[in-house]
Protein backbone atom coordinates (compact mmCIF):
# COMPACT_ATOMS: atom_id res chain seq x y z
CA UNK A 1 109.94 107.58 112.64
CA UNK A 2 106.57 108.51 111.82
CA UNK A 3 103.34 108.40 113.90
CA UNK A 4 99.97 107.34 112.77
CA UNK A 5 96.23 107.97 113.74
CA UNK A 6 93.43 106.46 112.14
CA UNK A 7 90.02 107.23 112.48
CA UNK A 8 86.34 106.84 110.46
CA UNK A 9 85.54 103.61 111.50
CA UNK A 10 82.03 103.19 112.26
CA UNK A 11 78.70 101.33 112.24
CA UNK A 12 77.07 101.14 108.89
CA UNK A 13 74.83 99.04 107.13
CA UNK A 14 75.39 96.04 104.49
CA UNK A 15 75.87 97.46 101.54
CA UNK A 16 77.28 100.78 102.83
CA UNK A 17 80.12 103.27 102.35
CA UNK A 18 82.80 104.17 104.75
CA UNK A 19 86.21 106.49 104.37
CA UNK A 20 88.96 105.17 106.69
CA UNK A 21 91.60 108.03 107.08
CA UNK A 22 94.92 108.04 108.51
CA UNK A 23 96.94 111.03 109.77
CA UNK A 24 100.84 110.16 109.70
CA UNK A 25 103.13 112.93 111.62
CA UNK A 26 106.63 112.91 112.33
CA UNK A 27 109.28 112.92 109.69
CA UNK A 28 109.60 111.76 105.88
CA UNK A 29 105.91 110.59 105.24
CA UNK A 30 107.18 109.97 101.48
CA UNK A 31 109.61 107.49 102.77
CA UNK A 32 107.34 105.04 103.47
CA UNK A 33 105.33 102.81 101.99
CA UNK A 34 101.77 102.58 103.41
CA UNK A 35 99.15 100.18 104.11
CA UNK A 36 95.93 98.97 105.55
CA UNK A 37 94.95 95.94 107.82
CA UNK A 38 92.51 94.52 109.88
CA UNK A 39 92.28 91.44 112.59
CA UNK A 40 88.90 90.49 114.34
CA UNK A 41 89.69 88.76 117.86
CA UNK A 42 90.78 85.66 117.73
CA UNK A 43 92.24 85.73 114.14
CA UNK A 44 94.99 86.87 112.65
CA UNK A 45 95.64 90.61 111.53
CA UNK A 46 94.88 90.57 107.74
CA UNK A 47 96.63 92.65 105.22
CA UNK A 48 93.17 94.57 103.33
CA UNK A 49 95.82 96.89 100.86
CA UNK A 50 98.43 98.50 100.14
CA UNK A 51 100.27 101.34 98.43
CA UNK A 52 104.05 101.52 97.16
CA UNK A 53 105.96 105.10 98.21
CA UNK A 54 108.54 104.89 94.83
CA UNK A 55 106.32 103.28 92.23
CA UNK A 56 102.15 104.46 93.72
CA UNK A 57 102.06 100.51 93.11
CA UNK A 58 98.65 99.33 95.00
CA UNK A 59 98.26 95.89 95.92
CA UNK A 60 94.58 94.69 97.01
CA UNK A 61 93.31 91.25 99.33
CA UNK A 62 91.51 88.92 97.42
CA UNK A 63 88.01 89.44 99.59
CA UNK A 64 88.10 93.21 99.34
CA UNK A 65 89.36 94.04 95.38
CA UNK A 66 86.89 96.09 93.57
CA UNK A 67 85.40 97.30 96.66
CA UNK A 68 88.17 98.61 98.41
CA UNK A 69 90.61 101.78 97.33
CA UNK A 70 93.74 103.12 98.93
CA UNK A 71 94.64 106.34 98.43
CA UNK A 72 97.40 109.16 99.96
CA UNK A 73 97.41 112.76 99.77
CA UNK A 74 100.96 113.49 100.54
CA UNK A 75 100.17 117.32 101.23
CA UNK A 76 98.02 116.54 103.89
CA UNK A 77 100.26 113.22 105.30
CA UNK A 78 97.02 111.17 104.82
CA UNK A 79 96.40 107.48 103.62
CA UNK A 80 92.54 106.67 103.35
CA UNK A 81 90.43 103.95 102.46
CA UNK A 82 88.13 103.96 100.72
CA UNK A 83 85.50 101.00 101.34
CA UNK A 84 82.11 99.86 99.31
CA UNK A 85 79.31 97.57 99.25
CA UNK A 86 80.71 96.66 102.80
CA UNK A 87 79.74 93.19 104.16
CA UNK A 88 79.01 91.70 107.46
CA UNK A 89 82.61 90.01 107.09
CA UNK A 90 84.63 93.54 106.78
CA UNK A 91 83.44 93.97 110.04
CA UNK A 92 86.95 94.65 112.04
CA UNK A 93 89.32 96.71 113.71
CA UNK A 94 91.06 98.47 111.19
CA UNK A 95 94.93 99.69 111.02
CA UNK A 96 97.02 101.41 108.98
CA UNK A 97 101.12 101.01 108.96
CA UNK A 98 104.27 102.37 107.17
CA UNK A 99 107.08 100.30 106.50
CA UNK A 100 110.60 100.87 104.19
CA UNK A 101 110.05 100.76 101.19
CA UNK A 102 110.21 97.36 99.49
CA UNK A 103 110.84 95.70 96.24
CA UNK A 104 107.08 95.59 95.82
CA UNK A 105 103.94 96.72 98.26
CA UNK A 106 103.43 94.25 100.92
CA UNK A 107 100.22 92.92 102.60
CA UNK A 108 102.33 91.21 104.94
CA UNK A 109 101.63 92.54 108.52
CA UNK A 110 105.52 91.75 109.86
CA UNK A 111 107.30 93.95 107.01
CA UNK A 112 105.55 96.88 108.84
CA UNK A 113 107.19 98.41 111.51
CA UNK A 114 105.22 101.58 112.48
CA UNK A 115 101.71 101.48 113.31
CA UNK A 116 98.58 103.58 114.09
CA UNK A 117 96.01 102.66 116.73
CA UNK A 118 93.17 100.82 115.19
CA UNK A 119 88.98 102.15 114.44
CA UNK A 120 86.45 99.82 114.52
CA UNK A 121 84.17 99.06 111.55
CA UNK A 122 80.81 97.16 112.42
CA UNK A 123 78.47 95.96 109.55
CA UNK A 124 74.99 95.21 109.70
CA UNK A 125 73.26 93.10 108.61
């Protein structure tokens, strides 16, 4: 199994810059394949990205590609995400996950079975 913690949400202003990290522990953090999501109450948890253990495939949501980057420094057991010329709408609780590796990365919140606790991103407007 492997534990998560995320952290570097925040509140920043439209337009701004924030670094979402998260800390895995426990065994075989290479094993898994990684991702990001993020659910505002009332809706739905979204997938945002994700990254594939075997292949360092990266898969992106439509609303966030070319603003958003995932990343992983396996020495240090930490995915990040990197986020840009954030808007109002990225506003969210944010979560990472690990799941077996797949065929292909998923953005698919239900192929993930290990999760982190979430950190809150506010945008301003």
């Amino acid at each position: 199994q492997v534990q998560m913690v995320a952290s570097g949400g925040d509140l920043v202003q439209e337009g701004g810059s924030l670094r979402l990290s998260c800390i895995a522990s426990g065994k075989n953090f290479d094993a898994y394949d990684m991702g990001w999501f993020r659910q505002v109450p009332g809706k739905e948890r979204e997938g945002i990205s994700c990254i594939s253990v075997n292949s360092g495939v990266t898969d992106y949501a439509d609303s966030v590609k070319g603003r958003f980057t995932i990343s992983q420094d396996r020495d240090r057991k930490t995915l990040y995400l990197q986020m840009n010329s954030l808007k109002p709408e990225d506003a969210a609780m944010y979560y990472c996950a690990a799941r077996v590796p797949g065929y292909s990365p998923s953005l698919i919140p239900s192929d993930y079975s290990y999760w982190g606790q979430g950190t809150q991103v506010t945008v301003s407007s």
